[in-house]
Protein backbone atom coordinates (compact mmCIF):
# COMPACT_ATOMS: atom_id res chain seq x y z
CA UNK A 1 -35.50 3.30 14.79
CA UNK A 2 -33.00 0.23 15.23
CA UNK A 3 -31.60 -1.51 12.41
CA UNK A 4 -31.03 -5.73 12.56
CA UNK A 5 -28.01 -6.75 11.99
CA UNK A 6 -27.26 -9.69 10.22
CA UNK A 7 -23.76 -11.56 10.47
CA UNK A 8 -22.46 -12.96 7.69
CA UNK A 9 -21.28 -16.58 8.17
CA UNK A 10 -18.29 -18.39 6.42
CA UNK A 11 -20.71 -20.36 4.68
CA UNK A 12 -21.93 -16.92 2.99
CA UNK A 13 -18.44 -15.77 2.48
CA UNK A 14 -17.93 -18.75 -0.29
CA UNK A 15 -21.02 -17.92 -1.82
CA UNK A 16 -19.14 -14.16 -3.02
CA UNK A 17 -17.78 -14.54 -6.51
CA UNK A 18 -14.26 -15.06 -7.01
CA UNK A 19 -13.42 -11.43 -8.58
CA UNK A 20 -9.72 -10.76 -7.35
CA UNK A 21 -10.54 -8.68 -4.39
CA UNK A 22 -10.04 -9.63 -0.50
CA UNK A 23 -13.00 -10.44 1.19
CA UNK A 24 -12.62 -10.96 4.79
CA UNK A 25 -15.33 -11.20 7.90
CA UNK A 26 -15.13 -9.72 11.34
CA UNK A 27 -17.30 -9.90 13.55
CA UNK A 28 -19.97 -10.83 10.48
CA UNK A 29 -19.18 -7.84 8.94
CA UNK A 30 -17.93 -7.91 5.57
CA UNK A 31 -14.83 -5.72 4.35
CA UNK A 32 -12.98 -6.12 1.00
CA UNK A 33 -10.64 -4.77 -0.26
CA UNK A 34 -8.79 -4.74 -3.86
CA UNK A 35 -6.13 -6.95 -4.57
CA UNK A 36 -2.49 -5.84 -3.87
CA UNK A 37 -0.25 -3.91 -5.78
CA UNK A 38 3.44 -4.67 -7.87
CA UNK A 39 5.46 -3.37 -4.91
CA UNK A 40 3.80 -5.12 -2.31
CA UNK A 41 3.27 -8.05 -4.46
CA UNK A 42 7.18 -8.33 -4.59
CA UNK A 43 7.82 -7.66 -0.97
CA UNK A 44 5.19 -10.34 0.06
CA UNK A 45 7.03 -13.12 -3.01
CA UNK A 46 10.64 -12.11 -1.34
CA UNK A 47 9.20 -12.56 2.36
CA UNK A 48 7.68 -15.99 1.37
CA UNK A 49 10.58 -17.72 -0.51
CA UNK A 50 12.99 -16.38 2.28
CA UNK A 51 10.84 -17.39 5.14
CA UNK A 52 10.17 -20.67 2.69
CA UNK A 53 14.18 -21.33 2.18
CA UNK A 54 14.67 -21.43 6.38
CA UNK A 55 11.61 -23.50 7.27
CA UNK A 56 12.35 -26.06 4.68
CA UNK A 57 16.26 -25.85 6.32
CA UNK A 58 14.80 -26.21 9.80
CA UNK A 59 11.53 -27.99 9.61
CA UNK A 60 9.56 -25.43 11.74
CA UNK A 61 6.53 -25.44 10.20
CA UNK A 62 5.02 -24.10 6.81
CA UNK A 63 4.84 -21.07 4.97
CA UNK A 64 1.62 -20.16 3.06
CA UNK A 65 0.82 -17.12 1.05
CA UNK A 66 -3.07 -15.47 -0.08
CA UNK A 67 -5.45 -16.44 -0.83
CA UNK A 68 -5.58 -18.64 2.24
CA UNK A 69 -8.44 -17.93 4.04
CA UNK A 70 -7.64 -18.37 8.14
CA UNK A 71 -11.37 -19.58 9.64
CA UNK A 72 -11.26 -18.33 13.37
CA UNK A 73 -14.79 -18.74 14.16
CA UNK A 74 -18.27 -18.61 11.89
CA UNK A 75 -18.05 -15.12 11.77
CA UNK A 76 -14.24 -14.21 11.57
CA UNK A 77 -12.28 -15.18 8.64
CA UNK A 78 -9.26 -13.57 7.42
CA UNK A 79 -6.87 -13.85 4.56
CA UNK A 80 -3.33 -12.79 5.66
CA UNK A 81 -0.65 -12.33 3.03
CA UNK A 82 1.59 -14.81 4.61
CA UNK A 83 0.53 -17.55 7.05
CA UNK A 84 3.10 -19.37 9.26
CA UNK A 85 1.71 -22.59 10.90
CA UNK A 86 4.45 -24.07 13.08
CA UNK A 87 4.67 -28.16 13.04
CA UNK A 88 3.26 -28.96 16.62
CA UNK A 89 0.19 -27.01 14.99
CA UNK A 90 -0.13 -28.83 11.45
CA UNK A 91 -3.64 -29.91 12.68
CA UNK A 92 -5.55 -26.54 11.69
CA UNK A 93 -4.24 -27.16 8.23
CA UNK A 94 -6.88 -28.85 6.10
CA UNK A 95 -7.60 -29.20 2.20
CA UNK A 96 -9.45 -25.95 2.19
CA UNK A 97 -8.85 -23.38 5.25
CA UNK A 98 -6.66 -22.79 8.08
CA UNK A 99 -8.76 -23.43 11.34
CA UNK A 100 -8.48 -21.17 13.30
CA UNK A 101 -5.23 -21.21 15.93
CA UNK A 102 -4.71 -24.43 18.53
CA UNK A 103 -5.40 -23.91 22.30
CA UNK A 104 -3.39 -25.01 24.53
């Protein structure tokens, strides 16, 4: 017997509750796991204010840190611990997401 598959959207992926943990889609399928712990925590804060300290020296682009959730299609949404969006891409920024990556 087959079973249906159902993808999950991005749409569906706000709907989860806001409990801490890192829920992510790929391919529609949903995968969470719990939030990080002190030692990466503190790598991830260093990583960010020195990568933060150079862009705002060279105007590059922007630094962000999770939860950012990084929309690169309906059904593939990630949330990467640091997100670096270079200035000739500032587009895929908006209020709520990172769209995605530019083609070019």
């Amino acid at each position: 017997m087959s079973r249906l598959s159902t993808k999950l959207t991005y749409e569906e992926l706000l709907l989860f509750p806001g409990d801490g943990k890192r829920h992510e889609l790929i391919d529609g399928d949903h995968f969470m796991t719990p939030s990080p712990n002190t030692k990466h925590q503190r790598v991830t804060g260093r990583l960010h204010h020195a990568l933060a300290s150079f862009l705002d020296r060279h105007s590059l682009g922007e630094i962000f840190i999770a939860p950012y959730d990084v929309v690169m299609s309906p059904h593939d949404v990630c949330e990467p611990d640091l997100i670096f969006v270079s200035t000739d891409q500032a587009s895929i920024v908006t209020d709520i997401n990172i769209q995605g990556v530019q083609s070019y």
